[in-house]
PDB file of N, CA and C in Angstrom:
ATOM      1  N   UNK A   1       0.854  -1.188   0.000  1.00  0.00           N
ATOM      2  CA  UNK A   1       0.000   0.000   0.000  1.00  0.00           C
ATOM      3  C   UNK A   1       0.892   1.241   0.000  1.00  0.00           C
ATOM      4  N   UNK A   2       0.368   2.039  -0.421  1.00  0.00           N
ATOM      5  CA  UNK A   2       0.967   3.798  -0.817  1.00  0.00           C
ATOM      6  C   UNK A   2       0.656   4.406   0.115  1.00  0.00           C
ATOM      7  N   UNK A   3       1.578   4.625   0.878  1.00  0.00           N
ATOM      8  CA  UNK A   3       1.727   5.909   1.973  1.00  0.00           C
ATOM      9  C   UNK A   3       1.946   7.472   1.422  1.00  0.00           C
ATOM     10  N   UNK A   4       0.609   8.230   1.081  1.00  0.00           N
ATOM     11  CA  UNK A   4       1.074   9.518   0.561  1.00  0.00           C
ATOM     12  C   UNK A   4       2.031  10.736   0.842  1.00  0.00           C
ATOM     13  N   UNK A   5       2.243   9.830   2.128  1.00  0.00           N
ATOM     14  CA  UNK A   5       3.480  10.558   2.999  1.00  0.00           C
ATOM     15  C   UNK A   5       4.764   9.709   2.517  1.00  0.00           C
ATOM     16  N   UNK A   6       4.881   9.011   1.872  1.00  0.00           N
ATOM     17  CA  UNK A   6       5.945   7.684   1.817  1.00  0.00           C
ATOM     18  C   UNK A   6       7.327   8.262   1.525  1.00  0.00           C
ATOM     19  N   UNK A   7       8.061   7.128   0.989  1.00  0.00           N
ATOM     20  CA  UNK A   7       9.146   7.770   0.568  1.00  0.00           C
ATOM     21  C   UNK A   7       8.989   8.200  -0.882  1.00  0.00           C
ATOM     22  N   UNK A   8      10.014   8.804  -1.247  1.00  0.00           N
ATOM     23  CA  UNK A   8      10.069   9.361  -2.841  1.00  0.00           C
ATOM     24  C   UNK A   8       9.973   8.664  -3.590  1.00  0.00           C
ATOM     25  N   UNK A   9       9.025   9.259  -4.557  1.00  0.00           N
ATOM     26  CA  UNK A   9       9.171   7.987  -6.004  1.00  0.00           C
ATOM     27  C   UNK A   9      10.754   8.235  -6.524  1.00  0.00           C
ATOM     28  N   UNK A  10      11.649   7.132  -7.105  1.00  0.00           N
ATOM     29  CA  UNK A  10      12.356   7.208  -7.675  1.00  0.00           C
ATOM     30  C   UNK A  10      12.202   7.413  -9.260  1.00  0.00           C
ATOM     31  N   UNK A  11      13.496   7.785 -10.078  1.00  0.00           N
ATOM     32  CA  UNK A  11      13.442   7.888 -11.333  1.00  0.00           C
ATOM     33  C   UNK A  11      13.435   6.602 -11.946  1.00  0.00           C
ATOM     34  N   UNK A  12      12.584   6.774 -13.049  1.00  0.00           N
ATOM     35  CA  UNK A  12      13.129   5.160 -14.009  1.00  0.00           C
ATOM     36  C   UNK A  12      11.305   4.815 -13.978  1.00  0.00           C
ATOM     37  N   UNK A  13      11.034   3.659 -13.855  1.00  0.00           N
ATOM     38  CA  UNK A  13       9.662   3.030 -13.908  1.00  0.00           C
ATOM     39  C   UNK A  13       8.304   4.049 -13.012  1.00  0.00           C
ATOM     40  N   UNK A  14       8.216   4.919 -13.439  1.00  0.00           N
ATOM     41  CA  UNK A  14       6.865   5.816 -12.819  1.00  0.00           C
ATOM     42  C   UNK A  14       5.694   5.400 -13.455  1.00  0.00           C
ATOM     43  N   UNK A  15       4.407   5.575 -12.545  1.00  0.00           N
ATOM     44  CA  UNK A  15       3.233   5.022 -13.391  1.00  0.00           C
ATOM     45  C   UNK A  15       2.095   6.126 -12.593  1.00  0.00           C
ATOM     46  N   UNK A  16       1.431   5.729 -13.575  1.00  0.00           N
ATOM     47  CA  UNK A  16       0.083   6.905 -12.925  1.00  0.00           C
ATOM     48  C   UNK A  16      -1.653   6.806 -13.024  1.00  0.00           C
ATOM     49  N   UNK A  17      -1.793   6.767 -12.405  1.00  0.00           N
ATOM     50  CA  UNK A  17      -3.275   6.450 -12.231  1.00  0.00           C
ATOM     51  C   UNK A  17      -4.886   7.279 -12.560  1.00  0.00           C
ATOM     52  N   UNK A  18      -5.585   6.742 -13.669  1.00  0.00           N
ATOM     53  CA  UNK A  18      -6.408   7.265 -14.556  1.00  0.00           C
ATOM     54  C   UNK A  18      -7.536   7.814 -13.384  1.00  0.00           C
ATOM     55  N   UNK A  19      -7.471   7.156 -12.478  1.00  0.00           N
ATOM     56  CA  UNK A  19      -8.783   7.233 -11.651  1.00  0.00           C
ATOM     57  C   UNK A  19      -8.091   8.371 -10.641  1.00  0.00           C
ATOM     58  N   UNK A  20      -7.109   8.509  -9.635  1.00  0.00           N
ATOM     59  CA  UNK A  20      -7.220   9.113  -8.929  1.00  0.00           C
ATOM     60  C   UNK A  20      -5.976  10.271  -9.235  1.00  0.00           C
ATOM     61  N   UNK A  21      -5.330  10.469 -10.210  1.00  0.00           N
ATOM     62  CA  UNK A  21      -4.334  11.514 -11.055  1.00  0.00           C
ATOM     63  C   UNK A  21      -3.498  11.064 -10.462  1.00  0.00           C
ATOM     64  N   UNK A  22      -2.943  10.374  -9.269  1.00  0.00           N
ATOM     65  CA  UNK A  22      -1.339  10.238  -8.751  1.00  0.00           C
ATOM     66  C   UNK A  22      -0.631   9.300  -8.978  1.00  0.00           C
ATOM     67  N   UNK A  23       0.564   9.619  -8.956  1.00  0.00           N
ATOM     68  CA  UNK A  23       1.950   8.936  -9.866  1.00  0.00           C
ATOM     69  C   UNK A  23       2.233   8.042  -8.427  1.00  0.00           C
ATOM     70  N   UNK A  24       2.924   6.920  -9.290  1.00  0.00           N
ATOM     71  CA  UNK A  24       3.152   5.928  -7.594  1.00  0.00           C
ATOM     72  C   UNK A  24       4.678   5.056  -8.578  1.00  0.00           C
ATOM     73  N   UNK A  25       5.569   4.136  -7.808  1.00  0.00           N
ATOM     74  CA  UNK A  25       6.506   3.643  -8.238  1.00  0.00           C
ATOM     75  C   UNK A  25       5.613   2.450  -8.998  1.00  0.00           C
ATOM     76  N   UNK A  26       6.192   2.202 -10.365  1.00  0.00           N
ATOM     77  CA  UNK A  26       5.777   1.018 -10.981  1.00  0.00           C
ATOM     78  C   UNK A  26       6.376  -0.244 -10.012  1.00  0.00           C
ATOM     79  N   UNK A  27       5.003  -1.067  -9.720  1.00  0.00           N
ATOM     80  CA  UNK A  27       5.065  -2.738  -9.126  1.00  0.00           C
ATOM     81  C   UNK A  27       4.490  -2.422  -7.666  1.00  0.00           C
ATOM     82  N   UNK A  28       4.060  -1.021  -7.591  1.00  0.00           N
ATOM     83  CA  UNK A  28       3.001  -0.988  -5.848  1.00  0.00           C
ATOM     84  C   UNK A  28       1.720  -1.343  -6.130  1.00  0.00           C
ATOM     85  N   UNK A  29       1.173  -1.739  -5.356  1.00  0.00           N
ATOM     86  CA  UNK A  29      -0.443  -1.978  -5.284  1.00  0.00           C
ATOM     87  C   UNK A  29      -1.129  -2.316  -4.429  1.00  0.00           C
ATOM     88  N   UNK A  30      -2.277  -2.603  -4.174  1.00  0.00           N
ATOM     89  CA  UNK A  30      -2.809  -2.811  -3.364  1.00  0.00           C
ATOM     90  C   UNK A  30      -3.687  -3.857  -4.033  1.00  0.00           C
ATOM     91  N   UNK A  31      -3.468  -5.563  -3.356  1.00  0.00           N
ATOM     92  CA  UNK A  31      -4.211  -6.796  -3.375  1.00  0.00           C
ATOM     93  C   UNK A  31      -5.655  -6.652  -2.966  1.00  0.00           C
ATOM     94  N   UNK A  32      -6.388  -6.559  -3.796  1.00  0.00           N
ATOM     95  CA  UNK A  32      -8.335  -6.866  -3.357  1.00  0.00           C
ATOM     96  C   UNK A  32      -8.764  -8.039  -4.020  1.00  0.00           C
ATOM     97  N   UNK A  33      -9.290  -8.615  -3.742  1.00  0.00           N
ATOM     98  CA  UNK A  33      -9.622 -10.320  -4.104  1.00  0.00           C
ATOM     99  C   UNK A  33      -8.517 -10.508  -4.979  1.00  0.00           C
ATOM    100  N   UNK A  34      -8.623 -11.044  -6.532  1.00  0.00           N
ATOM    101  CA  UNK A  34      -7.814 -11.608  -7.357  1.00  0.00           C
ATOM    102  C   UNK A  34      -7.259 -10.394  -8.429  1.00  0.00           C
ATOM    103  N   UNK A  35      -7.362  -9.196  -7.900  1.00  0.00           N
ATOM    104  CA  UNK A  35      -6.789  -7.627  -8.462  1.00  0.00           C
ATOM    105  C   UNK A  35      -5.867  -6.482  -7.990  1.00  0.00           C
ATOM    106  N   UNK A  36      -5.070  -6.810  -8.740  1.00  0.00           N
ATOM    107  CA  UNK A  36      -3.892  -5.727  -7.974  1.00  0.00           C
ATOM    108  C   UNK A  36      -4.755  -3.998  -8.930  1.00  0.00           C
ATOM    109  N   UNK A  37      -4.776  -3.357  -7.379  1.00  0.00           N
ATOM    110  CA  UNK A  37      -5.424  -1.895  -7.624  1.00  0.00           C
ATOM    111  C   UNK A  37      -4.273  -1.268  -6.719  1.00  0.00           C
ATOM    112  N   UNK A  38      -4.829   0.621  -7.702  1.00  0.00           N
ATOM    113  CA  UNK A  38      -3.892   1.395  -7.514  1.00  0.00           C
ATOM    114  C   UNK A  38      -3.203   1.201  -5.914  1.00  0.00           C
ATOM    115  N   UNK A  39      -2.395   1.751  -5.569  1.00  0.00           N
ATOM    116  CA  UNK A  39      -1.817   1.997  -4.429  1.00  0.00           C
ATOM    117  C   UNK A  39      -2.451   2.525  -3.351  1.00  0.00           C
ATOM    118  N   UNK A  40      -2.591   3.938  -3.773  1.00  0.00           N
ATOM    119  CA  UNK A  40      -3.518   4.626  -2.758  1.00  0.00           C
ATOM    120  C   UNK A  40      -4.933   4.522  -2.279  1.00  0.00           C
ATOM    121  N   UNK A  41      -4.774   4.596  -0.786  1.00  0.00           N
ATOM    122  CA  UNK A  41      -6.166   4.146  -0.071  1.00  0.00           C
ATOM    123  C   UNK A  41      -7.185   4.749  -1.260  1.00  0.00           C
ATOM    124  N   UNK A  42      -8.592   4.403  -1.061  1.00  0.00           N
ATOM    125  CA  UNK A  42      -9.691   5.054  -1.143  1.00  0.00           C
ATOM    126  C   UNK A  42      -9.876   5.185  -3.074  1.00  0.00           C
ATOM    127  N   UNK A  43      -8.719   4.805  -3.984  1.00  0.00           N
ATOM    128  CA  UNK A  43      -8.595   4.756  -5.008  1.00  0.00           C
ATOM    129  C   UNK A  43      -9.127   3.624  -5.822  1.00  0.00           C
ATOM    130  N   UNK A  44     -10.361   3.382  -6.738  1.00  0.00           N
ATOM    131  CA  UNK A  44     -10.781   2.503  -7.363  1.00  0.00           C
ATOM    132  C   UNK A  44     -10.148   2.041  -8.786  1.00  0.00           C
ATOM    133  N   UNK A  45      -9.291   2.572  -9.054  1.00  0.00           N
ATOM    134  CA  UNK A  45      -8.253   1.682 -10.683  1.00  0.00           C
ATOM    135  C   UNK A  45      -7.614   0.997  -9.921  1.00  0.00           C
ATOM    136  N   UNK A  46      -7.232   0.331 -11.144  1.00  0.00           N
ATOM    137  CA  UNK A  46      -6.536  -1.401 -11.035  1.00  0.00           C
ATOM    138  C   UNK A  46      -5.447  -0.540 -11.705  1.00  0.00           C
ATOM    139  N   UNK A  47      -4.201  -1.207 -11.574  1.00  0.00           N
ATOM    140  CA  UNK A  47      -2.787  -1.638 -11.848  1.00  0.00           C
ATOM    141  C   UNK A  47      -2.971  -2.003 -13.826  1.00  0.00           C
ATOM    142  N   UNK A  48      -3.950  -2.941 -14.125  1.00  0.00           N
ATOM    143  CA  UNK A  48      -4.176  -3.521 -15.631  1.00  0.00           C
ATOM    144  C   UNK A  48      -4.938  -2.430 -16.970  1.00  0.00           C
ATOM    145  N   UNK A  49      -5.657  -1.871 -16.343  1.00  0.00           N
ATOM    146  CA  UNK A  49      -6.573  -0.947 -17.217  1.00  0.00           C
ATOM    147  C   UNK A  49      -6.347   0.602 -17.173  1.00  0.00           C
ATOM    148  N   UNK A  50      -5.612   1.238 -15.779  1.00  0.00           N
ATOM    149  CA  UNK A  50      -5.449   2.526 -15.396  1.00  0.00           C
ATOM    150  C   UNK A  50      -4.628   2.611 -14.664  1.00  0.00           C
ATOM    151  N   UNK A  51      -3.655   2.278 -15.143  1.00  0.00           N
ATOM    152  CA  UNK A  51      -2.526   2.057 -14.951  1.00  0.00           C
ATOM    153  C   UNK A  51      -1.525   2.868 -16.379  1.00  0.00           C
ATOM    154  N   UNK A  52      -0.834   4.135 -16.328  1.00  0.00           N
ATOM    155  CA  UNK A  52      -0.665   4.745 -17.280  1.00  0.00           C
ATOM    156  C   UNK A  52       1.200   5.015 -17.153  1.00  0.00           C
ATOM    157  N   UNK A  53       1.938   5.108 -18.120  1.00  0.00           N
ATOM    158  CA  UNK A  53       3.115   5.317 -18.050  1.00  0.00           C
ATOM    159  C   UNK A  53       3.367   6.948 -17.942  1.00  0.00           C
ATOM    160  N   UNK A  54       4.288   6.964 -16.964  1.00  0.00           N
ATOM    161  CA  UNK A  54       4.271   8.669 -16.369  1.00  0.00           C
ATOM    162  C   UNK A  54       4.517   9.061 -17.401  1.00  0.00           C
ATOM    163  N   UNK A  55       5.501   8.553 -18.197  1.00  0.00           N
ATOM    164  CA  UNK A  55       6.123   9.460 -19.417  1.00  0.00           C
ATOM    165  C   UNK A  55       4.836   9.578 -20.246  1.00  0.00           C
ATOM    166  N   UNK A  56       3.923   9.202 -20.808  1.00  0.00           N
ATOM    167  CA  UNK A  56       2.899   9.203 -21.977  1.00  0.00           C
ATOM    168  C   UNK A  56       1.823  10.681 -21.046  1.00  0.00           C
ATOM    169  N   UNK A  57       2.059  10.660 -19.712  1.00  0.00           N
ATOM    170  CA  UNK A  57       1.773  11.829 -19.366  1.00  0.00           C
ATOM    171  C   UNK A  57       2.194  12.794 -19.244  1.00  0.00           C
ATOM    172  N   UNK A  58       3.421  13.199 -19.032  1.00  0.00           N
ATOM    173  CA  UNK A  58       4.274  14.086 -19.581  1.00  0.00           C
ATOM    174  C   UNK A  58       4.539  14.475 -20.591  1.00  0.00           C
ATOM    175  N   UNK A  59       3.847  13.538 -21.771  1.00  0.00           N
ATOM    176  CA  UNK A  59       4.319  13.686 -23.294  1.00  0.00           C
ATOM    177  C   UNK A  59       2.799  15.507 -23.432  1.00  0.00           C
ATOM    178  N   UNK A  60       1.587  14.895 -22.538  1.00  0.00           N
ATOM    179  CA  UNK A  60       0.776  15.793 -22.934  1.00  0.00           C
ATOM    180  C   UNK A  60       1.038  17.077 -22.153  1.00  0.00           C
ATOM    181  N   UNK A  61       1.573  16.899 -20.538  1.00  0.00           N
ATOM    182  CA  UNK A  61       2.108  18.374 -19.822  1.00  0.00           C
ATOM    183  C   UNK A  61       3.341  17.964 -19.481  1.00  0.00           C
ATOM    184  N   UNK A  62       3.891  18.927 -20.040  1.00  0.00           N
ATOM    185  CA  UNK A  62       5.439  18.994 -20.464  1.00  0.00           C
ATOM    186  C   UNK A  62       6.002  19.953 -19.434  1.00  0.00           C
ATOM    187  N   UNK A  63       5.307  20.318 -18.607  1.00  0.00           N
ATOM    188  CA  UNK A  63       5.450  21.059 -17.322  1.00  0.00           C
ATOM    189  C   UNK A  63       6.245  20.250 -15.846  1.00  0.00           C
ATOM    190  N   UNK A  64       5.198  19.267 -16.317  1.00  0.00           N
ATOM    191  CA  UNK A  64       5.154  18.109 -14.866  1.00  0.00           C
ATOM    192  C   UNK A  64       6.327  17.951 -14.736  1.00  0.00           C
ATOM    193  N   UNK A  65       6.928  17.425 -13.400  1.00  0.00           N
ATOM    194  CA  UNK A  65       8.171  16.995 -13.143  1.00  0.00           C
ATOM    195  C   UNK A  65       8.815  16.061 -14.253  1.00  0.00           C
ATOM    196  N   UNK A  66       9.983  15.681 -14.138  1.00  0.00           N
ATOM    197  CA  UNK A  66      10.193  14.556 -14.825  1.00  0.00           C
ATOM    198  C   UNK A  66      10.243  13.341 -13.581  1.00  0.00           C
ATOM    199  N   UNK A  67      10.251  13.560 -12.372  1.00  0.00           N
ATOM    200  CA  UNK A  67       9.933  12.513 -11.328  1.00  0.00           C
ATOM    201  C   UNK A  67       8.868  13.406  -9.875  1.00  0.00           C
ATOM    202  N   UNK A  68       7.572  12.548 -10.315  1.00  0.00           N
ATOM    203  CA  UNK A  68       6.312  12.950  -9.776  1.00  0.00           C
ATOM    204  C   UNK A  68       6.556  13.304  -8.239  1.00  0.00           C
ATOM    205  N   UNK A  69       5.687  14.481  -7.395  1.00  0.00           N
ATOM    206  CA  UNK A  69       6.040  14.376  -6.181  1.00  0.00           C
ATOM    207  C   UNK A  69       4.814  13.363  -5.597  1.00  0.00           C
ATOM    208  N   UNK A  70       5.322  12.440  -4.642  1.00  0.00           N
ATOM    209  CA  UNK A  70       4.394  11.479  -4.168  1.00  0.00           C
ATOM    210  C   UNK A  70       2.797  11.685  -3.921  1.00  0.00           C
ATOM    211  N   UNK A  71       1.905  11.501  -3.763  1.00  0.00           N
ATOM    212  CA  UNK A  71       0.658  11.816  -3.304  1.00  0.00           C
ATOM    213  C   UNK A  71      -0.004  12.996  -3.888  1.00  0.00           C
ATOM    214  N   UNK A  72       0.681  13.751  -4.858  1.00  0.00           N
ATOM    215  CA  UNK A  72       0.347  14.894  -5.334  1.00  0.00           C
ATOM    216  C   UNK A  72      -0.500  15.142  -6.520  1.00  0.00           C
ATOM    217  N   UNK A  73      -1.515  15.795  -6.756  1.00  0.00           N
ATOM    218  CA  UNK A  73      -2.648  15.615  -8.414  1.00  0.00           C
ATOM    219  C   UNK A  73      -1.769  15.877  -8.978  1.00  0.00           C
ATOM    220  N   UNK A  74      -1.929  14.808 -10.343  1.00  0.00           N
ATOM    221  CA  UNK A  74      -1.383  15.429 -11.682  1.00  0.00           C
ATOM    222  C   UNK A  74      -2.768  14.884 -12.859  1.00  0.00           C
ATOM    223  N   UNK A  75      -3.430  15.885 -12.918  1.00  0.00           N
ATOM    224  CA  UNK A  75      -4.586  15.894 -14.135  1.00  0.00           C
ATOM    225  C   UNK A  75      -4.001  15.823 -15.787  1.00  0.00           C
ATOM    226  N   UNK A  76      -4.596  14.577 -15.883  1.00  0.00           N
ATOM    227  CA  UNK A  76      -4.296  14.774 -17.295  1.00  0.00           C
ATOM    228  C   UNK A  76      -4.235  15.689 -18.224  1.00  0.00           C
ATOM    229  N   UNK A  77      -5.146  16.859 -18.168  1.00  0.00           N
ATOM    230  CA  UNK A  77      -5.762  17.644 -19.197  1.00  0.00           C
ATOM    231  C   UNK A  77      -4.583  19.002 -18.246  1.00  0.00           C
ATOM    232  N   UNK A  78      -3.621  18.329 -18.066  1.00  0.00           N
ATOM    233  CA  UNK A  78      -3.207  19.664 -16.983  1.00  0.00           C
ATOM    234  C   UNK A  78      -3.752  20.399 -15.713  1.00  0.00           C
ATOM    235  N   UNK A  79      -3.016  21.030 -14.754  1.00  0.00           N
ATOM    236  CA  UNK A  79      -3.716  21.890 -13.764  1.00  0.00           C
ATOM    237  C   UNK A  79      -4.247  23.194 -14.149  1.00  0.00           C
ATOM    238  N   UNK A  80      -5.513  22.910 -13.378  1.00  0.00           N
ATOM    239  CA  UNK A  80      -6.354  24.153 -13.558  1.00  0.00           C
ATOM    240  C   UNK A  80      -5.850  25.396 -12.978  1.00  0.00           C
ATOM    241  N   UNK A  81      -5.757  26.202 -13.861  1.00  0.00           N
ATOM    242  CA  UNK A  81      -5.127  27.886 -13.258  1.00  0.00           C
ATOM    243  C   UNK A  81      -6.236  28.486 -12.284  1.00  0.00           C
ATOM    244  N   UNK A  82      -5.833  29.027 -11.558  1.00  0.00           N
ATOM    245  CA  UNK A  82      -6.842  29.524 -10.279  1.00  0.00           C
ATOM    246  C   UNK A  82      -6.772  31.024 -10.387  1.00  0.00           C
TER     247      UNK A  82
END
């Protein structure tokens, strides 16, 4: 399980999650019956279907880190300006 306090994602294998926007180290998850789902508590994607490569998100905001800060939104469509 993903501690949003955890330690740092490292560089190299980043992955990111369709359902709840946050980047987690590729191979975390969280076991529910016979489905590895995202990491973070309270998060309904799976690891198989929404499960996204950080880089293919970065390809669209070219802003984003090149290594995600843990627990933090990253919206696909980019962050909303306030």
């Amino acid at each position: 399980m993903t501690d949003p306090k955890g330690p740092p994602i490292q560089a190299g294998d980043i992955a990111w999650c369709l359902h709840c926007e946050r980047a987690y180290q590729k191979g975390e998850s969280r076991p529910i019956r016979d489905l590895l789902m995202c990491p973070y508590p309270g998060c309904d994607g799976d690891t198989v279907l929404d499960q996204w490569k950080w880089s293919h998100v970065r390809k669209s905001n070219p802003t984003y880190p090149a290594v995600p800060v843990r627990g933090e939104l990253y919206p696909l469509y980019g962050k909303a300006k306030v």
